[in-house]
N, C-alpha and C. Protein backbone atom coordinates (compact mmCIF):
# COMPACT_ATOMS: atom_id res chain seq x y z
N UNK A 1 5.34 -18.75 2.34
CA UNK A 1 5.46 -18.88 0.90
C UNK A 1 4.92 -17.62 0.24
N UNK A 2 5.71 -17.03 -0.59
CA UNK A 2 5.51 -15.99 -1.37
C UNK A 2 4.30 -16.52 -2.25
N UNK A 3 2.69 -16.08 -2.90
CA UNK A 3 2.25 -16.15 -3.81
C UNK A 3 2.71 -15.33 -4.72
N UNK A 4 2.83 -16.09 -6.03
CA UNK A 4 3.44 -15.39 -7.38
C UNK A 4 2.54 -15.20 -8.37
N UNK A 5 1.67 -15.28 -8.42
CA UNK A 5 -0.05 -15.47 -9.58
C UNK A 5 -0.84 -15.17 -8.70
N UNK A 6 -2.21 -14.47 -9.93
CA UNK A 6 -3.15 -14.53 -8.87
C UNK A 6 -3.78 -15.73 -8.84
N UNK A 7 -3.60 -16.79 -9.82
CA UNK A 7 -3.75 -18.37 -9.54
C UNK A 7 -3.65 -18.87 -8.35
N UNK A 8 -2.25 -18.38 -7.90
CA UNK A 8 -2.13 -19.18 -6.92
C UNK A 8 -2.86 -18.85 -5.65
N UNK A 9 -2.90 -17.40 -5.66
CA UNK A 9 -3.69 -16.48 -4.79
C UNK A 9 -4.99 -17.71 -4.22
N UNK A 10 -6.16 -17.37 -5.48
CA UNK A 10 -7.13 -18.25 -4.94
C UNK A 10 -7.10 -19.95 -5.20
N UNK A 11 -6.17 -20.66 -5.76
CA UNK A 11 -5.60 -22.09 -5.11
C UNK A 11 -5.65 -22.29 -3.65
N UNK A 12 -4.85 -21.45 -3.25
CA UNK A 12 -4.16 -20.98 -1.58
C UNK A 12 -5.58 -20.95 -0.60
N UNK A 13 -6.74 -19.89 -1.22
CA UNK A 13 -7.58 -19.72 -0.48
C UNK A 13 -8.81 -20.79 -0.64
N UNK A 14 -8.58 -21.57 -1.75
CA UNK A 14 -9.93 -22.34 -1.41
C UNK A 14 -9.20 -23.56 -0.51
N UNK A 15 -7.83 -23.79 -0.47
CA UNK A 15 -7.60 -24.61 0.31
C UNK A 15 -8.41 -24.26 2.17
N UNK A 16 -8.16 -22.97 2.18
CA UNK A 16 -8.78 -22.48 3.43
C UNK A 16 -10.08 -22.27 3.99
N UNK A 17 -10.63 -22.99 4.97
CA UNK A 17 -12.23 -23.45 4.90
C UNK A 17 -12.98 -21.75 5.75
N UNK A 18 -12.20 -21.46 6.96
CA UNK A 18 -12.72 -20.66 7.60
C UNK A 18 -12.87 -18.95 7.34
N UNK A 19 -13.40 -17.97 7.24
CA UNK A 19 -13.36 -17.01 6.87
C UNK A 19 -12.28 -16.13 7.70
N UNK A 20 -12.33 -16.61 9.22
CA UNK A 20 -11.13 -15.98 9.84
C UNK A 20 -9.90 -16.11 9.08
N UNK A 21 -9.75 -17.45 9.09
CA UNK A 21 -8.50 -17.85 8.36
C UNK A 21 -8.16 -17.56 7.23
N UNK A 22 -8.42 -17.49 6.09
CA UNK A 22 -8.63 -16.43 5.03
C UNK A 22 -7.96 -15.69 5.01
N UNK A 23 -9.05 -14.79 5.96
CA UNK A 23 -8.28 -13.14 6.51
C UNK A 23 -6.69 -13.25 7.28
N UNK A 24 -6.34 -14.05 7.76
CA UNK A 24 -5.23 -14.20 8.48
C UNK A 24 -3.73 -14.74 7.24
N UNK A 25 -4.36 -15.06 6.55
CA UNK A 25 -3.50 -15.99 5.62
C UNK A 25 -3.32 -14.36 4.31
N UNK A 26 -4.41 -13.80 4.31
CA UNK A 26 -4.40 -12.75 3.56
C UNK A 26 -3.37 -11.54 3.96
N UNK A 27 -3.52 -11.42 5.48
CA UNK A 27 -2.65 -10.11 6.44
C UNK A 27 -1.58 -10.71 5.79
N UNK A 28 -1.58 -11.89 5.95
CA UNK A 28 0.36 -12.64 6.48
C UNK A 28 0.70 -12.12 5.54
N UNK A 29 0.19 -12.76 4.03
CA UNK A 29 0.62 -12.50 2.57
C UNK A 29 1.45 -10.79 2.38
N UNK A 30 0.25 -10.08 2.74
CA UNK A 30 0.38 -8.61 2.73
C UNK A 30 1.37 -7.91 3.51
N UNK A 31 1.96 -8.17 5.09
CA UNK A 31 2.67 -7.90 5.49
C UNK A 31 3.85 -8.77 5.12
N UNK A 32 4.29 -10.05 5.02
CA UNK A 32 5.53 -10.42 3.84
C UNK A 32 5.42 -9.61 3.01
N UNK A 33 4.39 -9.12 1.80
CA UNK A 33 5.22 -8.34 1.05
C UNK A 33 5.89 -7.23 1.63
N UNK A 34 5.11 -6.33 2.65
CA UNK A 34 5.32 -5.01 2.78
C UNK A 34 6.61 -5.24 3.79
N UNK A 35 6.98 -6.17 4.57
CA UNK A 35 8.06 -6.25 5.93
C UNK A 35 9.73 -6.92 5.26
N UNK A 36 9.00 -8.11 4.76
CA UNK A 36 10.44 -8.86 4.10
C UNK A 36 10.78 -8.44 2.95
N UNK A 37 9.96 -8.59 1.63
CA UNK A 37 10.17 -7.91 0.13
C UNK A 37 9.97 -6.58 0.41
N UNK A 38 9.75 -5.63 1.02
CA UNK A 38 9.78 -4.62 1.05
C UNK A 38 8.93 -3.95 -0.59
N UNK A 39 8.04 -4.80 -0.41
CA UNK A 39 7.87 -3.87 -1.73
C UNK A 39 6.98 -2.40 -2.04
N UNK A 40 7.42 -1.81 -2.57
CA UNK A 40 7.22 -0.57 -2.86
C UNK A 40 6.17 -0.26 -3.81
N UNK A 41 5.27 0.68 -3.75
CA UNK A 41 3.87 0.90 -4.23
C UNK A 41 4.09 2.43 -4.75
N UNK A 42 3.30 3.00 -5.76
CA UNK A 42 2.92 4.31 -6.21
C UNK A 42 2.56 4.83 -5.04
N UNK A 43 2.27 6.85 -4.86
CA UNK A 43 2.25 6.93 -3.80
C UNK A 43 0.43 6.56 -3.52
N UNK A 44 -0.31 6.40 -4.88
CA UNK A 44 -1.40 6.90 -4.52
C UNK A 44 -2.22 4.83 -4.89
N UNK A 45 -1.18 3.94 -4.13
CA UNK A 45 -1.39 3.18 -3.69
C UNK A 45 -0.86 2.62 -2.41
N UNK A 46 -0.57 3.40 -1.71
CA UNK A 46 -0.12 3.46 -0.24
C UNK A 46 -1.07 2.82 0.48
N UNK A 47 -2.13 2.88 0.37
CA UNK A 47 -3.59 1.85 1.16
C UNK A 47 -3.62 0.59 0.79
N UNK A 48 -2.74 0.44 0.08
CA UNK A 48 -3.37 -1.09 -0.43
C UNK A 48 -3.06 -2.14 1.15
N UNK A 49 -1.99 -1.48 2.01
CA UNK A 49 -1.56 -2.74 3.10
C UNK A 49 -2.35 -2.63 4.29
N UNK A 50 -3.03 -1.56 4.24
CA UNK A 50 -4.37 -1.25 5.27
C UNK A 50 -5.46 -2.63 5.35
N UNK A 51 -5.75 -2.83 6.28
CA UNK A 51 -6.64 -4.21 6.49
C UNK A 51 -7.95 -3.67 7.02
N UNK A 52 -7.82 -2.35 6.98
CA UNK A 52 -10.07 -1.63 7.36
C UNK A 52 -9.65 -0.52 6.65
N UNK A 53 -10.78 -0.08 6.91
CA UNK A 53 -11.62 1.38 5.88
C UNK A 53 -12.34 2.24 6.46
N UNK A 54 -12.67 3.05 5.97
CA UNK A 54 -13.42 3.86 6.82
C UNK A 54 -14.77 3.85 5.69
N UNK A 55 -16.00 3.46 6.56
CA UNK A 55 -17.57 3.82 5.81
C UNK A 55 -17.95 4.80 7.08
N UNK A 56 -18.73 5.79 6.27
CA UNK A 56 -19.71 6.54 7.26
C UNK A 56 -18.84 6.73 8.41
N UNK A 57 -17.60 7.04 8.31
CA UNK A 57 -17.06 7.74 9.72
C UNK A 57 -16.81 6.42 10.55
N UNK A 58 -17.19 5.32 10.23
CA UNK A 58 -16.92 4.00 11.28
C UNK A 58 -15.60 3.34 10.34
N UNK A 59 -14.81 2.62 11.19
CA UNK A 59 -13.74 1.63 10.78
C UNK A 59 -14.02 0.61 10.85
N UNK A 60 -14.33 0.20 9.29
CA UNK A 60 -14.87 -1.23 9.15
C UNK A 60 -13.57 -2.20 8.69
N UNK A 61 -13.11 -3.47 9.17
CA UNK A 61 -12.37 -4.41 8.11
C UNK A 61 -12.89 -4.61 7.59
N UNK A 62 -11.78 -5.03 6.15
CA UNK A 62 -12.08 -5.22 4.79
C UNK A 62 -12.71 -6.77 5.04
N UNK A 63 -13.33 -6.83 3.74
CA UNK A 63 -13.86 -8.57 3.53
C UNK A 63 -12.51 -9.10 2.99
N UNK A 64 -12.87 -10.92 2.90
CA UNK A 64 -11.80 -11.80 1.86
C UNK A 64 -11.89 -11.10 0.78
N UNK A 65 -12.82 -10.55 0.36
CA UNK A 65 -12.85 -10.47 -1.17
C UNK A 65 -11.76 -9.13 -1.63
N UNK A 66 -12.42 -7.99 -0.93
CA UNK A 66 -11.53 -6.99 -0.08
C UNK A 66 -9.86 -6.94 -0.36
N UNK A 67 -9.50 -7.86 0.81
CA UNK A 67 -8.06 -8.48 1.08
C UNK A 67 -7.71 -9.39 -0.13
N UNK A 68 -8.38 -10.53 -0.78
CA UNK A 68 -7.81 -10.92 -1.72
C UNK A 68 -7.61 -10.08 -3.08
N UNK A 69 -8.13 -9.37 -3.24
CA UNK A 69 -7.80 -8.22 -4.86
C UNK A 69 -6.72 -7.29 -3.92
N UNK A 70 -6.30 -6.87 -2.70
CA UNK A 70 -5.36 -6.60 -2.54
C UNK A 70 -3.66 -7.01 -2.96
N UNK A 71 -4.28 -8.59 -2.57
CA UNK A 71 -3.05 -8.97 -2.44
C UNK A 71 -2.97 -9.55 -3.93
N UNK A 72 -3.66 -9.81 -4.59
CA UNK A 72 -3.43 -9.93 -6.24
C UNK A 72 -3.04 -8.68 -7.09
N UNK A 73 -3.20 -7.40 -6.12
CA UNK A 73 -2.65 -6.27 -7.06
C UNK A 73 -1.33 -6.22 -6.57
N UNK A 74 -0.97 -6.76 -5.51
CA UNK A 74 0.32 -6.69 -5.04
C UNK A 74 1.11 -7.42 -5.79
N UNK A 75 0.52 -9.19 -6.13
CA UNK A 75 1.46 -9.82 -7.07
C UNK A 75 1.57 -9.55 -7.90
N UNK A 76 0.59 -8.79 -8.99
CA UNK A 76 0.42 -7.65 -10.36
C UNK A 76 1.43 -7.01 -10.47
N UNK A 77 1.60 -6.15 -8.77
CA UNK A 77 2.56 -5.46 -9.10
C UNK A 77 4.13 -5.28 -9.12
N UNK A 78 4.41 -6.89 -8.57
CA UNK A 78 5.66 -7.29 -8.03
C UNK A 78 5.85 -8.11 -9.37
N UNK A 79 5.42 -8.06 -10.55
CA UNK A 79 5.92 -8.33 -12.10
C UNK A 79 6.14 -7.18 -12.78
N UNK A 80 6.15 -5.67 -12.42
CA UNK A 80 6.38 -4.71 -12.85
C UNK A 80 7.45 -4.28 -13.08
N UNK A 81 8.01 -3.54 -14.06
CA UNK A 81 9.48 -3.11 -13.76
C UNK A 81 9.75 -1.82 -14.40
N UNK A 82 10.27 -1.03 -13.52
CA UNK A 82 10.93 0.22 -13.55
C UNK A 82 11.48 0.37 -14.90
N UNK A 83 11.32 1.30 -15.83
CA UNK A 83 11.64 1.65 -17.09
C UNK A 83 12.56 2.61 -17.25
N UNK A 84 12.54 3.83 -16.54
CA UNK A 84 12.83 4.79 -16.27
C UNK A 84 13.87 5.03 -15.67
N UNK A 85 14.77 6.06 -16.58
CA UNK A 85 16.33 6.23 -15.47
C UNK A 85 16.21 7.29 -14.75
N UNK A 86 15.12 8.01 -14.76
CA UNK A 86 15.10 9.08 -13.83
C UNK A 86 14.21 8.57 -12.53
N UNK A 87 14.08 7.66 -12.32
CA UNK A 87 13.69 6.97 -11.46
C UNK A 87 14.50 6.45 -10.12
N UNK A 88 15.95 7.39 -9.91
CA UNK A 88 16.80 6.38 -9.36
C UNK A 88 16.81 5.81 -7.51
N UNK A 89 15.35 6.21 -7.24
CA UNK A 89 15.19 6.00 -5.79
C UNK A 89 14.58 4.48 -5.63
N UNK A 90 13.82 3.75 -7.03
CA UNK A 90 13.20 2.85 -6.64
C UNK A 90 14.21 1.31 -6.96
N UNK A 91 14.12 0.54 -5.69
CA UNK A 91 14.74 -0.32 -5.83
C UNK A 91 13.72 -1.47 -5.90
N UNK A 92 14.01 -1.98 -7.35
CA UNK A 92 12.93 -2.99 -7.71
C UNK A 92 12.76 -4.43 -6.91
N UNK A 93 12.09 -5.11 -6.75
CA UNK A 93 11.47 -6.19 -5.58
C UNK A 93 12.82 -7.24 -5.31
N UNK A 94 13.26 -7.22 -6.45
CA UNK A 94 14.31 -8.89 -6.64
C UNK A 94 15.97 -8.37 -6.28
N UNK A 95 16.28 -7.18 -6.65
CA UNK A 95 17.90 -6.61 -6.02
C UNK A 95 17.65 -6.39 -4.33
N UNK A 96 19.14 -7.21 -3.78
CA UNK A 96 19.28 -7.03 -2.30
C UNK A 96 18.69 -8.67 -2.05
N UNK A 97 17.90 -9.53 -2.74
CA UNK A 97 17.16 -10.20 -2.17
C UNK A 97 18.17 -11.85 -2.33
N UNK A 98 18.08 -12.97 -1.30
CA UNK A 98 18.23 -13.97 -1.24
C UNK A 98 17.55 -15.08 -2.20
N UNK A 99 18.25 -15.92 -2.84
CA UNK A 99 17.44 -16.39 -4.12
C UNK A 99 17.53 -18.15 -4.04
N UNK A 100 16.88 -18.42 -4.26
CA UNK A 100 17.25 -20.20 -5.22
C UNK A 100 16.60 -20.09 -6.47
N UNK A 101 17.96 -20.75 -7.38
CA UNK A 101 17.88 -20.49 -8.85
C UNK A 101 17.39 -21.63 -9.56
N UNK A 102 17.16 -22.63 -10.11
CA UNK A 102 16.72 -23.81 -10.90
C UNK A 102 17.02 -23.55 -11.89
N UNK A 103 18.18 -24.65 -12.61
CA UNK A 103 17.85 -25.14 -14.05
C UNK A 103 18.00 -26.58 -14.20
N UNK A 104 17.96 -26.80 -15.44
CA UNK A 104 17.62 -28.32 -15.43
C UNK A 104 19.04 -28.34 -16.66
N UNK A 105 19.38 -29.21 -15.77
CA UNK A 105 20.93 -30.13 -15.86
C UNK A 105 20.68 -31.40 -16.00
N UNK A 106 20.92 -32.04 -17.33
CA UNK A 106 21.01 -33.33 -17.69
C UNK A 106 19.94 -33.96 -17.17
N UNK A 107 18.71 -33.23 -17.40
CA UNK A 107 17.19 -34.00 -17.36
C UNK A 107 17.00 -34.44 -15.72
N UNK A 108 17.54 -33.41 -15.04
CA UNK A 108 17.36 -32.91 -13.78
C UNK A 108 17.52 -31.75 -13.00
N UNK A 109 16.54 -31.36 -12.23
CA UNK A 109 16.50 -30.03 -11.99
C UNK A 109 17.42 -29.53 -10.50
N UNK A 110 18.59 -28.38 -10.53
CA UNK A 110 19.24 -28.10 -9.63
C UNK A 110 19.00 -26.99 -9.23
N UNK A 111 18.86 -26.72 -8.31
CA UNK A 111 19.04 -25.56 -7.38
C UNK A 111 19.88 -25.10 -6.41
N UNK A 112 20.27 -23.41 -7.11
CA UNK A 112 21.47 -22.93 -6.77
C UNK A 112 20.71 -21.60 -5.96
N UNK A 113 21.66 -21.45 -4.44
CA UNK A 113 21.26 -20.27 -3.73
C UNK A 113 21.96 -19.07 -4.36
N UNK A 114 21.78 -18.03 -3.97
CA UNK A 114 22.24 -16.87 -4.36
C UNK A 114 22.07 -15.57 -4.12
N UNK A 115 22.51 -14.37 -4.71
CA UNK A 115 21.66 -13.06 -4.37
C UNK A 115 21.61 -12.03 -5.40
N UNK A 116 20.58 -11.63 -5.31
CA UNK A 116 20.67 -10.89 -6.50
C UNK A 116 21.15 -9.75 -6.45
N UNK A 117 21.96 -8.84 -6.90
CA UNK A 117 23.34 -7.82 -6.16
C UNK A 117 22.63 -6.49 -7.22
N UNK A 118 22.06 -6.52 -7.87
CA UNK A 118 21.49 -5.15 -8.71
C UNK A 118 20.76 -5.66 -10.01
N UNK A 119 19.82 -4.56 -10.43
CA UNK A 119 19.12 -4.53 -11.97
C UNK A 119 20.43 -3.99 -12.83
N UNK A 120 20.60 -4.53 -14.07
CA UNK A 120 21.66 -4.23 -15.03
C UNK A 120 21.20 -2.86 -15.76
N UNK A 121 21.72 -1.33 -15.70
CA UNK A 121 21.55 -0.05 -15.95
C UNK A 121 20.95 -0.23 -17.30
N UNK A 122 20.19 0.80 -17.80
CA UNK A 122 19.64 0.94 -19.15
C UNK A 122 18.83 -0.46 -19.26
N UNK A 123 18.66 -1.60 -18.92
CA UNK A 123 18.11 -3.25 -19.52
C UNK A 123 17.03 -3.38 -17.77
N UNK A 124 16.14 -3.14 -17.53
CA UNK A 124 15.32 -3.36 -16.40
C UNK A 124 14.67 -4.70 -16.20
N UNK A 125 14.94 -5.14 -17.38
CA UNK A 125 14.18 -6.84 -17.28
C UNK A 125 15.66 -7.67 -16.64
N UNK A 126 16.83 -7.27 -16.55
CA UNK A 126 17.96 -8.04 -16.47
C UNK A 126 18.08 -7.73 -14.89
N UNK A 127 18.67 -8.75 -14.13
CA UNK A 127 19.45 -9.17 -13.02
C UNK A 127 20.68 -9.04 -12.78
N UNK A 128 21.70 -9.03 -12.18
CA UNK A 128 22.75 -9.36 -11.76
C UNK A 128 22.92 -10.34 -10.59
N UNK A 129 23.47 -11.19 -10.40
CA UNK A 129 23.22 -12.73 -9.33
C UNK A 129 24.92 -12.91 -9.11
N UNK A 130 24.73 -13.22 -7.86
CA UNK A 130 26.15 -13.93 -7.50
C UNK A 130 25.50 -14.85 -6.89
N UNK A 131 26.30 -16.22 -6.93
CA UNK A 131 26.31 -17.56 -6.78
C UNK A 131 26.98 -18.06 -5.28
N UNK A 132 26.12 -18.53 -4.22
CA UNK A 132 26.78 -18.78 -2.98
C UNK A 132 27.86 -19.92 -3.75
N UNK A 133 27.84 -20.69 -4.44
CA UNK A 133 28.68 -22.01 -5.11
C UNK A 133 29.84 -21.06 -5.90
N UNK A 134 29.82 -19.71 -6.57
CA UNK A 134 30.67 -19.40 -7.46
C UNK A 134 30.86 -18.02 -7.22
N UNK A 135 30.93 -17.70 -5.50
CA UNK A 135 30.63 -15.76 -5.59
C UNK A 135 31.79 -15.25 -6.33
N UNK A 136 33.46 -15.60 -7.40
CA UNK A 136 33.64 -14.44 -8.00
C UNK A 136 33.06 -14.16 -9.36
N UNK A 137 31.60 -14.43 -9.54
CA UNK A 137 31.46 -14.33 -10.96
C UNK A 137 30.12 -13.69 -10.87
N UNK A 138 29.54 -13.03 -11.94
CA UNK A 138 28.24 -12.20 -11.77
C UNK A 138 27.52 -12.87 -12.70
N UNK A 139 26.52 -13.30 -12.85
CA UNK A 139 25.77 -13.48 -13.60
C UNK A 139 24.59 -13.04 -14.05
N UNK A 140 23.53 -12.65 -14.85
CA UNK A 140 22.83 -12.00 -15.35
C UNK A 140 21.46 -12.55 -15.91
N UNK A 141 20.69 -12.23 -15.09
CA UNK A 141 18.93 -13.13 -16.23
C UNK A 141 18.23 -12.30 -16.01
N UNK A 142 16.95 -12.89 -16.76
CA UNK A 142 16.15 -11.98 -17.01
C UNK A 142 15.28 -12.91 -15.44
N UNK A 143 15.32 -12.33 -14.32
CA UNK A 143 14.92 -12.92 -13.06
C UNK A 143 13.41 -12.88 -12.81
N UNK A 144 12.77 -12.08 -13.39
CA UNK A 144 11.08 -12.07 -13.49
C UNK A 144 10.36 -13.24 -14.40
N UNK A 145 10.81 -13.12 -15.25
CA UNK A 145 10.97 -14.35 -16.24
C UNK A 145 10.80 -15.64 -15.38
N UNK A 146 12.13 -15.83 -14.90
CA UNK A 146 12.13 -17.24 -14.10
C UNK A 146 11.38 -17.35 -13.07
N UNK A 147 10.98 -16.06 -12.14
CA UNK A 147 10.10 -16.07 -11.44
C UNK A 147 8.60 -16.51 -11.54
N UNK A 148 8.29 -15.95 -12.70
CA UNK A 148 6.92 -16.41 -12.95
C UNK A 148 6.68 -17.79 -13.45
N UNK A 149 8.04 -18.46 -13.94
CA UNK A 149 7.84 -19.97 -14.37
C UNK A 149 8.34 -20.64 -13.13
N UNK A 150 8.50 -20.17 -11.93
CA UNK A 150 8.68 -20.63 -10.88
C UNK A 150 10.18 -21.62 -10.53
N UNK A 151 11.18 -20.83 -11.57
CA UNK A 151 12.20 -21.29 -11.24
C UNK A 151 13.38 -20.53 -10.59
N UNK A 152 12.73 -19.37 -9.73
CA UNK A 152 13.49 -18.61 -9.19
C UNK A 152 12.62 -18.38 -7.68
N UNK A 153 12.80 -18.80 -6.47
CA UNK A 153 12.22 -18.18 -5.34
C UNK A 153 13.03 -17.21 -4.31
N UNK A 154 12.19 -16.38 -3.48
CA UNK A 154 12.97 -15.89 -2.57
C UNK A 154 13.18 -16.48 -1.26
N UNK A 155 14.20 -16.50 -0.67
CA UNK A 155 14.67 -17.07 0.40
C UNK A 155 14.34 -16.41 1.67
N UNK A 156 13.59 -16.51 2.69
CA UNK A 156 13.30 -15.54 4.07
C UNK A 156 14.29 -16.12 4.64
N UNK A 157 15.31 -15.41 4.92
CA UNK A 157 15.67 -15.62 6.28
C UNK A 157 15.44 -15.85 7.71
């Protein structure tokens, strides 16, 4: 499960009693982002997916505390969005990606798979989506939006 808040972040972890475990539930988090979402960092946050440090010349691992503000700058930063058209190398978290969509239809909620096929040029808050139920048609949202009200998830294959 993708965390999307840093709410949920520490929800997640007080469910978890052991300090190993923690740390293990913390890697996982961190490598999903960095392996499946692929997500992409400034350059001069390139450390953030590192799990030790260096003190005094020794390689220490990080603490929970450590690893958890990691992975809350990660969800920080996976609500961000590219502004910039001279920007054209970065491909933002949600294009390329496998989706289930939710809306609520006649005072019930449906969910539709999908993919999200590109950000709409000049508009960076906008989506483009094709519909496994309707692929000749494109559709368009504002996909961060729904994300954070948790009516948009990503699908791992």
């Amino acid at each position: 499960m993708t965390l999307a808040s840093e709410n949920q972040v520490d929800a997640a972890l007080i469910e978890i009693q052991a300090c190993t475990e923690k740390k293990a539930a913390l890697k996982a988090q961190m490598n999903f982002r960095k392996q499946v979402l692929k997500q992409k960092l400034d350059k001069d946050q390139e450390g953030i997916y590192r799990f030790s440090k260096k003190v005094n010349g020794k390689t220490v691992q990080c603490t929970v505390e450590e690893l958890t503000e990691k992975v809350k700058c990660l969800v920080r930063h996976s609500f961000t969005v590219q502004t910039s058209q001279n920007h054209d190398d970065v491909i933002p978290l949600l294009t390329g990606k496998k989706v289930s969509h939710s809306f609520n239809e006649e005072g019930s909620l449906v969910w539709y798979k999908g993919e999200v096929i590109s950000q709409v040029p000049g508009y960076p808050q906008w989506y483009n989506l094709v519909y496994e139920s309707d692929p000749s048609a494109v559709y368009t949202y504002r996909l961060v939006d729904d994300y954070k009200e948790g009516a948009l998830k990503i699908i791992v294959a």
